[in-house]
PDB file of N, CA and C in Angstrom:
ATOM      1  N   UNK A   1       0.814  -1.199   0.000  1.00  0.00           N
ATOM      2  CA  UNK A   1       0.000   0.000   0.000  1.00  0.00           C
ATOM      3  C   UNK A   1       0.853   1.257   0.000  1.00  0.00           C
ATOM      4  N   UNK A   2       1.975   0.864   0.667  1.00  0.00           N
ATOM      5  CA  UNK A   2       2.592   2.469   0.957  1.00  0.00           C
ATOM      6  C   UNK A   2       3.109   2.901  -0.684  1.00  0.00           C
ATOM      7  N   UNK A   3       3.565   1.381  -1.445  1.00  0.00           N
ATOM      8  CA  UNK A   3       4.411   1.965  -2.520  1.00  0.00           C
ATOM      9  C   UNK A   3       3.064   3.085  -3.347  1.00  0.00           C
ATOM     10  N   UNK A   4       1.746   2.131  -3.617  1.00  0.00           N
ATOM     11  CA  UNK A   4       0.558   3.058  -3.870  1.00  0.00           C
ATOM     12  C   UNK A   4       0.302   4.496  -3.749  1.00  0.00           C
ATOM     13  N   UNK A   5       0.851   4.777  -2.637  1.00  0.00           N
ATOM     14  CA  UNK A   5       0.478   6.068  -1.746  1.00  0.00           C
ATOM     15  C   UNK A   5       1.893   7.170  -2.598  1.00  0.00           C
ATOM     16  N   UNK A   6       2.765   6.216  -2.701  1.00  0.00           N
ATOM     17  CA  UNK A   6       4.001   7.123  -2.721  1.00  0.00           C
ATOM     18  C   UNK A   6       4.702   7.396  -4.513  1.00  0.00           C
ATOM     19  N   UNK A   7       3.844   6.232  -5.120  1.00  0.00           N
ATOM     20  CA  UNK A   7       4.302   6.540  -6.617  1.00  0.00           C
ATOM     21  C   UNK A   7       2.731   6.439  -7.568  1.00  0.00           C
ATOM     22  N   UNK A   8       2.823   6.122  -8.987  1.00  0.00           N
ATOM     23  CA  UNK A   8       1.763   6.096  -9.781  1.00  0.00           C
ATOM     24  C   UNK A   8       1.144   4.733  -9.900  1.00  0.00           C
ATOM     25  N   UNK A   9       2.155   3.658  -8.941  1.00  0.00           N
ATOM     26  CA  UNK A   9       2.001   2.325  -9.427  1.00  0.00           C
ATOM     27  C   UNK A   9       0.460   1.686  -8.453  1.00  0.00           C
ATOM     28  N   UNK A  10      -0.210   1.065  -9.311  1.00  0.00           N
ATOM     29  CA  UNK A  10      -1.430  -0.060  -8.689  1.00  0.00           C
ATOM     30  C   UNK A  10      -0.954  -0.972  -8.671  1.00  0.00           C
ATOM     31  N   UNK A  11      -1.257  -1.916  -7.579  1.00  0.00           N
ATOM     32  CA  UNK A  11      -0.871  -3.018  -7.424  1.00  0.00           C
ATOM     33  C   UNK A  11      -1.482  -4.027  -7.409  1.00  0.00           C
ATOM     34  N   UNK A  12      -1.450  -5.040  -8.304  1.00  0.00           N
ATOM     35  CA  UNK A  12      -2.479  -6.164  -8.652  1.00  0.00           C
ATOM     36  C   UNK A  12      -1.823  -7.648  -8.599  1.00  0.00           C
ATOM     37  N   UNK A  13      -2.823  -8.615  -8.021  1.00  0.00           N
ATOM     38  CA  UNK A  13      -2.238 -10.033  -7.977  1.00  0.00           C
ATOM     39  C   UNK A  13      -2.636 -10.954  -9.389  1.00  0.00           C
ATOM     40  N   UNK A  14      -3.372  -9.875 -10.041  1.00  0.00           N
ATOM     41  CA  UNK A  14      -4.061 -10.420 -11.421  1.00  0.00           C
ATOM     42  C   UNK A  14      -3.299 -10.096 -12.221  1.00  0.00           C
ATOM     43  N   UNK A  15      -2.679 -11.378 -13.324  1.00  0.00           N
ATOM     44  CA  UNK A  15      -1.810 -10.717 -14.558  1.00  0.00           C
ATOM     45  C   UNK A  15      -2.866 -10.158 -15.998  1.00  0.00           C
ATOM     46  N   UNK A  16      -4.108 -10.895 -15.918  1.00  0.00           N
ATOM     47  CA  UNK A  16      -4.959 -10.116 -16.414  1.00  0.00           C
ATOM     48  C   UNK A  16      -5.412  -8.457 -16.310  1.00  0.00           C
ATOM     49  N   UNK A  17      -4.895  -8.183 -15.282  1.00  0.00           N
ATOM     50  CA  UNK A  17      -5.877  -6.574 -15.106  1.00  0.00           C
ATOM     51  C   UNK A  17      -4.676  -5.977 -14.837  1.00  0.00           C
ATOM     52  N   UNK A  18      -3.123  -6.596 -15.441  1.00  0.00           N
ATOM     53  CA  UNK A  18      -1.833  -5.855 -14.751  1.00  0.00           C
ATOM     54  C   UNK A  18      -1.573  -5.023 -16.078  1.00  0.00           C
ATOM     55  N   UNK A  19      -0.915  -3.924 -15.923  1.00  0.00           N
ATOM     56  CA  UNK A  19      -0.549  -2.956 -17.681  1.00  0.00           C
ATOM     57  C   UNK A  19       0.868  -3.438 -17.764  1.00  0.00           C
ATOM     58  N   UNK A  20       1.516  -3.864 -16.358  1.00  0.00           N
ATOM     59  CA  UNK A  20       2.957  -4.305 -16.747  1.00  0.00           C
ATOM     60  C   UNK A  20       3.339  -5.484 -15.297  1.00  0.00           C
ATOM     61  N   UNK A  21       4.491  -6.127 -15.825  1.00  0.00           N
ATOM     62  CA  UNK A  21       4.896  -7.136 -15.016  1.00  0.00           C
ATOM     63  C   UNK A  21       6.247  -6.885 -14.518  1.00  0.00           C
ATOM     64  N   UNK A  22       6.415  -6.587 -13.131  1.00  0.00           N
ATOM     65  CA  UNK A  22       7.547  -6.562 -12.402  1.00  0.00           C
ATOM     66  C   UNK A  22       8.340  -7.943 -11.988  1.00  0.00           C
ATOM     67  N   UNK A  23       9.698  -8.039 -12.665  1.00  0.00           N
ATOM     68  CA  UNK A  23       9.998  -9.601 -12.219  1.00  0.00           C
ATOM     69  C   UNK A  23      11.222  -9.284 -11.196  1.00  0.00           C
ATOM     70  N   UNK A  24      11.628  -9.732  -9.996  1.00  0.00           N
ATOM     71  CA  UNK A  24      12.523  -9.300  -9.468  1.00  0.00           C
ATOM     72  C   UNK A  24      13.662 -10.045  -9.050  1.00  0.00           C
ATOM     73  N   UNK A  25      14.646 -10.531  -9.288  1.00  0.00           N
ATOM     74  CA  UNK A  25      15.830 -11.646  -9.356  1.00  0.00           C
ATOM     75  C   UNK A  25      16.645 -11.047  -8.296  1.00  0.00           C
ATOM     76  N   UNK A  26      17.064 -12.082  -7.076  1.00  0.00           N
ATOM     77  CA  UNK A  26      17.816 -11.102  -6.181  1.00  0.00           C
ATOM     78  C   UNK A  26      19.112 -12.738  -6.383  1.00  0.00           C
ATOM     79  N   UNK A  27      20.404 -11.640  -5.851  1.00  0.00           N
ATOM     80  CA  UNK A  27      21.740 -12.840  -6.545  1.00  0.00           C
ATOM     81  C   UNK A  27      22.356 -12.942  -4.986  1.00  0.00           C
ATOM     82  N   UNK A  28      23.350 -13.933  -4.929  1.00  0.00           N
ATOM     83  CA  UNK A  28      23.859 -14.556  -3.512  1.00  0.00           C
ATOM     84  C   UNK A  28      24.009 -13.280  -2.791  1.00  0.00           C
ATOM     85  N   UNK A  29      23.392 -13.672  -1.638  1.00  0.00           N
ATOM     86  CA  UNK A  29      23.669 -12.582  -0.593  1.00  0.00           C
ATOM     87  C   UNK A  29      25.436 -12.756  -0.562  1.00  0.00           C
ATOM     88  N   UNK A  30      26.685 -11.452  -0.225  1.00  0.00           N
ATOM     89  CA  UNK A  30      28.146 -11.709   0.154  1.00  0.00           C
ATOM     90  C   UNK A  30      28.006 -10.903   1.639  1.00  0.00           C
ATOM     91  N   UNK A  31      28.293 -12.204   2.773  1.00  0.00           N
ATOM     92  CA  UNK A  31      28.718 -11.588   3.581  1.00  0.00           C
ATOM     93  C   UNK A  31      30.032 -11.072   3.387  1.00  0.00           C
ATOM     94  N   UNK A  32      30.512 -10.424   4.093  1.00  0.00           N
ATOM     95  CA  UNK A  32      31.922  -8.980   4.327  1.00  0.00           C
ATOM     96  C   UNK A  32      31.821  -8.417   5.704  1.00  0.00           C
ATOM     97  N   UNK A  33      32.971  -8.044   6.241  1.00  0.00           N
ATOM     98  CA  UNK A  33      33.171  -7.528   7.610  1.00  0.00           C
ATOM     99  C   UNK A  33      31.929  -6.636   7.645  1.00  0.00           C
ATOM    100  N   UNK A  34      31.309  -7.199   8.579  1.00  0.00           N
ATOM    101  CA  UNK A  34      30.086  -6.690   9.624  1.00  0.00           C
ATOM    102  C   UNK A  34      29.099  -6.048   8.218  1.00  0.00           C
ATOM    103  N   UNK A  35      29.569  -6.195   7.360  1.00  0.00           N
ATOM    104  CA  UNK A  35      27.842  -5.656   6.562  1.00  0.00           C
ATOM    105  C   UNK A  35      27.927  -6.953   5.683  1.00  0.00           C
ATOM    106  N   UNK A  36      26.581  -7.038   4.964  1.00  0.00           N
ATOM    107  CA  UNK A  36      26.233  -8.030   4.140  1.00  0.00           C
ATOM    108  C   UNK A  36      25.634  -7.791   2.960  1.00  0.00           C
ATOM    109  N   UNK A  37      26.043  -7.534   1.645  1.00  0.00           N
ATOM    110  CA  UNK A  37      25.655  -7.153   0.213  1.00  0.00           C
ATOM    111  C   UNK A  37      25.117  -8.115  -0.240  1.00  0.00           C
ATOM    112  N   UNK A  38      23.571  -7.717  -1.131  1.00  0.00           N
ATOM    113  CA  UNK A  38      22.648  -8.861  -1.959  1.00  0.00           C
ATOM    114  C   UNK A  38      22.597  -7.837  -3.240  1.00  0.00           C
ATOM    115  N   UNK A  39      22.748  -8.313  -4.339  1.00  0.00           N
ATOM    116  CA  UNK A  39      22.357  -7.503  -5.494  1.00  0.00           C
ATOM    117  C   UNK A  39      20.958  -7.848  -6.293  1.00  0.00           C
ATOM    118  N   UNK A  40      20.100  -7.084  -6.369  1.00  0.00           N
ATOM    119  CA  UNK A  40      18.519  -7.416  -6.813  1.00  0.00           C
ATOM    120  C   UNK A  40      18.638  -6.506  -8.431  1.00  0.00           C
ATOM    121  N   UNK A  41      18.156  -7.373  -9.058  1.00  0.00           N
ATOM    122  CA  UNK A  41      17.907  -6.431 -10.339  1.00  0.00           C
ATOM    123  C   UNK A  41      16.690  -6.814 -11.133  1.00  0.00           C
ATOM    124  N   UNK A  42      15.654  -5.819 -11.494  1.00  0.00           N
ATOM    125  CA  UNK A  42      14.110  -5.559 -11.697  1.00  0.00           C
ATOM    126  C   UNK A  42      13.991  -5.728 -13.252  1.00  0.00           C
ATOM    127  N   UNK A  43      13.414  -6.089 -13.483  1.00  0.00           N
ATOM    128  CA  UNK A  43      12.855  -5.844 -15.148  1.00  0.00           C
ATOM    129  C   UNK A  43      10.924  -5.614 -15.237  1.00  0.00           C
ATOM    130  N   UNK A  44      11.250  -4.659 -15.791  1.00  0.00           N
ATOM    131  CA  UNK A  44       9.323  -4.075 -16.042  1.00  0.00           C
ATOM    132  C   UNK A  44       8.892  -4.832 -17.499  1.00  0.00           C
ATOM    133  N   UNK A  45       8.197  -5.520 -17.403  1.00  0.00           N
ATOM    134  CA  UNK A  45       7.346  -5.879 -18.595  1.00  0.00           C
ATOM    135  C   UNK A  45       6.265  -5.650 -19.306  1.00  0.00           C
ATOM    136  N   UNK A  46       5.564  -5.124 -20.584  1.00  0.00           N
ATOM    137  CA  UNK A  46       4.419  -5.634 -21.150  1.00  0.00           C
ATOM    138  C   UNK A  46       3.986  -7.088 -20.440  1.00  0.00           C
ATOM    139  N   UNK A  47       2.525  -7.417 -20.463  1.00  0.00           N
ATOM    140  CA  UNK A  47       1.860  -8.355 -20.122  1.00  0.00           C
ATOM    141  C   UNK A  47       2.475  -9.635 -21.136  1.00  0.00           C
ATOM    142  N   UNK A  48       2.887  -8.974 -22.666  1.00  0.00           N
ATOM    143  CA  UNK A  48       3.007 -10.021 -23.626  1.00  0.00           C
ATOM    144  C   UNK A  48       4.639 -10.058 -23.881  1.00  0.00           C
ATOM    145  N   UNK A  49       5.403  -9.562 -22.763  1.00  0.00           N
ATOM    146  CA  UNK A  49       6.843  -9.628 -22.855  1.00  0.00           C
ATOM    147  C   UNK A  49       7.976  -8.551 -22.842  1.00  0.00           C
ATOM    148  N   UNK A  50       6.864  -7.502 -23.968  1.00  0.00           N
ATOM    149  CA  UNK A  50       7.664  -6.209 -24.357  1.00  0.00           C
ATOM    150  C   UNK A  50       8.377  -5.955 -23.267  1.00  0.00           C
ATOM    151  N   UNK A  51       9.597  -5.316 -23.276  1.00  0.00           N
ATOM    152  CA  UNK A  51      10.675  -4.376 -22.355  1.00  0.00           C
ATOM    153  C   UNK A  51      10.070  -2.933 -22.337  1.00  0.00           C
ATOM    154  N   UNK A  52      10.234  -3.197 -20.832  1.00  0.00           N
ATOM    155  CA  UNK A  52       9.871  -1.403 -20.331  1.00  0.00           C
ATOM    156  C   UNK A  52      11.068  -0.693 -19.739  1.00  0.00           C
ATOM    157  N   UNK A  53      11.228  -1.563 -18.888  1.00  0.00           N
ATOM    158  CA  UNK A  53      12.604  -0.804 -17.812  1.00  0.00           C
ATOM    159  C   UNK A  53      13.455  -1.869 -17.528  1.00  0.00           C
ATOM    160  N   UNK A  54      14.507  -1.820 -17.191  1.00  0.00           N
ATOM    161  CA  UNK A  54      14.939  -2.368 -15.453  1.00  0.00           C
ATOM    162  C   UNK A  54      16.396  -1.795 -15.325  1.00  0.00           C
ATOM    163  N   UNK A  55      16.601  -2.702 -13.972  1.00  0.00           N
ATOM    164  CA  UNK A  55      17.627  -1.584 -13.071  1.00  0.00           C
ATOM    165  C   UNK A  55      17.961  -2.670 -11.685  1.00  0.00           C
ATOM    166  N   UNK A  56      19.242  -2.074 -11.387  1.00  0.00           N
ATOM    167  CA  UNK A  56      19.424  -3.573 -10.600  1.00  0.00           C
ATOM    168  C   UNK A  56      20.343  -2.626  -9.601  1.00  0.00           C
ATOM    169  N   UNK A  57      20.348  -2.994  -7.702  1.00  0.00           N
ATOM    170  CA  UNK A  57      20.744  -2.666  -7.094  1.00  0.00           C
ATOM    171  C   UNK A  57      22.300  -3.171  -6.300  1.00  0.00           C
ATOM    172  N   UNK A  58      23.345  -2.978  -5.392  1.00  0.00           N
ATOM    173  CA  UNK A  58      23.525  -3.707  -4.770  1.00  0.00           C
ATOM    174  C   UNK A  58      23.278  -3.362  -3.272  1.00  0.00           C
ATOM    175  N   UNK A  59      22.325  -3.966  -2.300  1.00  0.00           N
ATOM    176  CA  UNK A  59      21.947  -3.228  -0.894  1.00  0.00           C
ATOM    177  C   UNK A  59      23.134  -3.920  -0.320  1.00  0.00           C
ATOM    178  N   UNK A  60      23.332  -2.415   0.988  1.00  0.00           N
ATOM    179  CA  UNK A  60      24.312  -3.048   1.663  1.00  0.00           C
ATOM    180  C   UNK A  60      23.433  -2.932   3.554  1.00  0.00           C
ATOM    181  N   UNK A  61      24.067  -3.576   3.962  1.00  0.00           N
ATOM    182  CA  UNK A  61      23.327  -3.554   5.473  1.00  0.00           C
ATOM    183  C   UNK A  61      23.939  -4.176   6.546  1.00  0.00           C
ATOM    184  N   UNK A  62      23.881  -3.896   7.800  1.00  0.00           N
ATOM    185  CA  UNK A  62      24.346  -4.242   8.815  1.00  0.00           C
ATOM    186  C   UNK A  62      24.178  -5.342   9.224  1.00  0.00           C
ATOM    187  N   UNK A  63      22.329  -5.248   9.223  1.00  0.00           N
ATOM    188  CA  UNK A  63      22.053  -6.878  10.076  1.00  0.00           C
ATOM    189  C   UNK A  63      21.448  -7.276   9.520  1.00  0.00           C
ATOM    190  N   UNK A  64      20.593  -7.323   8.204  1.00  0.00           N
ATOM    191  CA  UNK A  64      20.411  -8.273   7.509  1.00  0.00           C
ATOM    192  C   UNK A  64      20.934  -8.194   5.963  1.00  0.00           C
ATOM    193  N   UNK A  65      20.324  -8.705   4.836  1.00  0.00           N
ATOM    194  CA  UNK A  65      21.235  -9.038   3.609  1.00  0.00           C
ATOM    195  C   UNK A  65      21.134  -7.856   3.042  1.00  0.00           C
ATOM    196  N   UNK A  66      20.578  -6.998   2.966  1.00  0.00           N
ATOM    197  CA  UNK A  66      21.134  -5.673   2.072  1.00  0.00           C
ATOM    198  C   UNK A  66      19.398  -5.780   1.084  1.00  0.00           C
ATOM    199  N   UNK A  67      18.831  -6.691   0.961  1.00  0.00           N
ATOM    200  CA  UNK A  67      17.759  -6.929  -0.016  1.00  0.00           C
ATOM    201  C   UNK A  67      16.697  -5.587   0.035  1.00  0.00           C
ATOM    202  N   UNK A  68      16.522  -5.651   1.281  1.00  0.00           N
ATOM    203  CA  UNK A  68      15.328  -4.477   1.191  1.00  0.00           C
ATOM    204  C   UNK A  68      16.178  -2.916   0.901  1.00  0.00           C
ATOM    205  N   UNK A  69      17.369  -2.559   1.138  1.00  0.00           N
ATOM    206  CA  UNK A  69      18.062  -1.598   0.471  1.00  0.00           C
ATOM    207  C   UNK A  69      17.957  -1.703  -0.970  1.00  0.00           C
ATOM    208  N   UNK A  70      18.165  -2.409  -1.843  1.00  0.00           N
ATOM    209  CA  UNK A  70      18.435  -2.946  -2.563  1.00  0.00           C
ATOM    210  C   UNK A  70      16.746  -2.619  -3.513  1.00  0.00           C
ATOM    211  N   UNK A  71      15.871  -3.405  -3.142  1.00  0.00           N
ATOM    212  CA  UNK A  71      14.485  -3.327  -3.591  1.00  0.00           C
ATOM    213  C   UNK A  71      14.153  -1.899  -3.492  1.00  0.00           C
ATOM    214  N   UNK A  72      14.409  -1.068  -2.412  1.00  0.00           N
ATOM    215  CA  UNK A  72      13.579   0.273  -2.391  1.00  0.00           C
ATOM    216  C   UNK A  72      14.375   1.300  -3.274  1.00  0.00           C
ATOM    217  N   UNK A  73      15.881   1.120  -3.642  1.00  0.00           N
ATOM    218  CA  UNK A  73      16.085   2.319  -4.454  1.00  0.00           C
ATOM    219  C   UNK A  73      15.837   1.453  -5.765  1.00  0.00           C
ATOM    220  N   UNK A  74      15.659   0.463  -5.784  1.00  0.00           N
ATOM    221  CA  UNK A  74      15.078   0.572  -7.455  1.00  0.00           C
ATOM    222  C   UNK A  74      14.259   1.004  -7.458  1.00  0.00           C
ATOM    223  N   UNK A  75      12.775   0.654  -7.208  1.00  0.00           N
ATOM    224  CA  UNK A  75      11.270   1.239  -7.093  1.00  0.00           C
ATOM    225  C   UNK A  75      11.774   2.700  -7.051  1.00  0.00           C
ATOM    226  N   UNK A  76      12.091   2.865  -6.347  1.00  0.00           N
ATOM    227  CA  UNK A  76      12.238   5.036  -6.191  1.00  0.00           C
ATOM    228  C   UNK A  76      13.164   5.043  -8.147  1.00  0.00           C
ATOM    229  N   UNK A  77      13.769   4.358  -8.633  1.00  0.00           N
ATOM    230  CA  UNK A  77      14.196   4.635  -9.836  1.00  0.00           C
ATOM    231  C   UNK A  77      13.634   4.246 -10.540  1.00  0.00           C
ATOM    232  N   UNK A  78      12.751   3.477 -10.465  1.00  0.00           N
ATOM    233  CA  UNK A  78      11.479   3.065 -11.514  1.00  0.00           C
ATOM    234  C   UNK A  78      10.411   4.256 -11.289  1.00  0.00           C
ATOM    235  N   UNK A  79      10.289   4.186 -10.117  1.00  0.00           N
ATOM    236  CA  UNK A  79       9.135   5.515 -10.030  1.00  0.00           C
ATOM    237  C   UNK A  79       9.127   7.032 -10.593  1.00  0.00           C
ATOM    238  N   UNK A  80      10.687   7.304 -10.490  1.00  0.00           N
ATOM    239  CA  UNK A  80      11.685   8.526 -11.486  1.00  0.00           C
ATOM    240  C   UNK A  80      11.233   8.346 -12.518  1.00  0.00           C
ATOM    241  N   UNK A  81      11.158   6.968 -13.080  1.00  0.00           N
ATOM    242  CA  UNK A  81      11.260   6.762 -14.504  1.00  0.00           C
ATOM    243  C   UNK A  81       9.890   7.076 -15.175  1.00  0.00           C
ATOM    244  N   UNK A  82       9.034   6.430 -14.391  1.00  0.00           N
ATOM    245  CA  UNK A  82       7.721   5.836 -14.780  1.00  0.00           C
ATOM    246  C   UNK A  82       6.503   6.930 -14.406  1.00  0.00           C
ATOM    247  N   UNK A  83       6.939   7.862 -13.350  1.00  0.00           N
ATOM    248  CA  UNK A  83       5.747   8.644 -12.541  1.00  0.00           C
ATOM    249  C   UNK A  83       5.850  10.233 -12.873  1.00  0.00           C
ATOM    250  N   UNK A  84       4.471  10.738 -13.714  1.00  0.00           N
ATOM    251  CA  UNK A  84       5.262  11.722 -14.004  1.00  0.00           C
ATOM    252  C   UNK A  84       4.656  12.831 -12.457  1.00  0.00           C
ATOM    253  N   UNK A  85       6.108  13.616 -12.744  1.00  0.00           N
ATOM    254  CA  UNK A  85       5.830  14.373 -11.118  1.00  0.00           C
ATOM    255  C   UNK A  85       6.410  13.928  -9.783  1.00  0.00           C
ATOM    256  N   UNK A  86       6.624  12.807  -9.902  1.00  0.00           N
ATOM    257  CA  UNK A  86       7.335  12.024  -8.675  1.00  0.00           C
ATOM    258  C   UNK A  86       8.895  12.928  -8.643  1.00  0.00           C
ATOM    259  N   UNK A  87       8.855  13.036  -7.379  1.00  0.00           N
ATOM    260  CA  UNK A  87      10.051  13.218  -6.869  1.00  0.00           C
ATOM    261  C   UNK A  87      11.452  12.410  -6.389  1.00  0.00           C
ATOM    262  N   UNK A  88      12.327  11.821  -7.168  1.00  0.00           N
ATOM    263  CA  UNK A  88      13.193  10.959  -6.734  1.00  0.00           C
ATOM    264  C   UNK A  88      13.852  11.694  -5.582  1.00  0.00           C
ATOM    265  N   UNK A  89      14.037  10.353  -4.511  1.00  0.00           N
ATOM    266  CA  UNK A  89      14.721  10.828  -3.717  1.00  0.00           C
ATOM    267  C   UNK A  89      15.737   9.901  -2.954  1.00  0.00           C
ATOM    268  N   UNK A  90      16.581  10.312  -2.120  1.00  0.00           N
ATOM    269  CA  UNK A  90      17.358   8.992  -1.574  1.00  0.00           C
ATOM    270  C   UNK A  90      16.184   7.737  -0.920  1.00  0.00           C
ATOM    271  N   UNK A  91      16.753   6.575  -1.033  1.00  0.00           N
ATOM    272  CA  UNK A  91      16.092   5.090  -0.310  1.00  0.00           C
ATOM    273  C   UNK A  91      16.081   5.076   0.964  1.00  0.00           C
ATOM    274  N   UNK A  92      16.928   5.894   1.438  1.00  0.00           N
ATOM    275  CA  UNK A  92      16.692   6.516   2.567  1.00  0.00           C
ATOM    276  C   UNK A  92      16.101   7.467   3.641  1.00  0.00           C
ATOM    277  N   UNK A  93      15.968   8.047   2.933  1.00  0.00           N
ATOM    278  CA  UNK A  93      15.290   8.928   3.281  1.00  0.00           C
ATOM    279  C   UNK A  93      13.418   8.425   3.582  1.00  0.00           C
ATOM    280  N   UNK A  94      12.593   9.013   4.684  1.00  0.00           N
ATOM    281  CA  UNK A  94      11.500   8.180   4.813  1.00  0.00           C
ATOM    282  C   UNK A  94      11.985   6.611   4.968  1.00  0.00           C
ATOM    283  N   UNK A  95      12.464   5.841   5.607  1.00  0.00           N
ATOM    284  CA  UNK A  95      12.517   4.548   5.732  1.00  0.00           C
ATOM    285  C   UNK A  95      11.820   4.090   6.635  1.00  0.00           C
ATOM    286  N   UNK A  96      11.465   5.052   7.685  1.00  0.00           N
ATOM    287  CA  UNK A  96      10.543   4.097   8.713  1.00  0.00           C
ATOM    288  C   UNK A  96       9.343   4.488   8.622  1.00  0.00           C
ATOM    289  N   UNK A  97       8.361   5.449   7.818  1.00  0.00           N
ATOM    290  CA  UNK A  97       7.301   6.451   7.676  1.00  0.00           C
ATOM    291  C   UNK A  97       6.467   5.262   6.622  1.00  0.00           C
TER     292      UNK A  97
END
């Protein structure tokens, strides 16, 4: 709901009533001294395949794998991309709101 609130995107469990398909591939989490990097990278689809976007992160994080770093600045760069009027901003910024 929040992404709803915060970009242009609807969110549907129906691939029938979807205008595009978000697929999201996340790659071996690397632990490393005291933080832990996962790299996620997004591809936006037509329903029938077409290429829209994508964009791929690497999150980094303390105590867990970096994934949800990782997931939220793409969406904020898909939302840049995709929303007109949206304001990109750091993944940080608003994180607990």
């Amino acid at each position: 709901q929040r992404l709803e609130h915060r970009t242009c995107f609807h969110l549907t469990d129906n691939k029938a009533e979807a205008d595009a398909i978000l697929k999201v591939d996340q790659g071996a989490t690397r632990p490393e001294t005291g933080v832990s990097k996962t790299n996620v990278g997004m591809t936006l689809a037509t329903p029938d395949g077409g290429f829209l976007w994508e964009g791929s992160h690497t999150g980094v994080e303390f105590s867990h794998s970096g994934v949800d770093d990782a997931v939220r600045h793409d969406l904020f760069h898909l939302a840049g991309d995709a929303c007109p009027g949206y304001k990109r901003q750091s993944p940080m910024q608003n994180k607990d709101k």
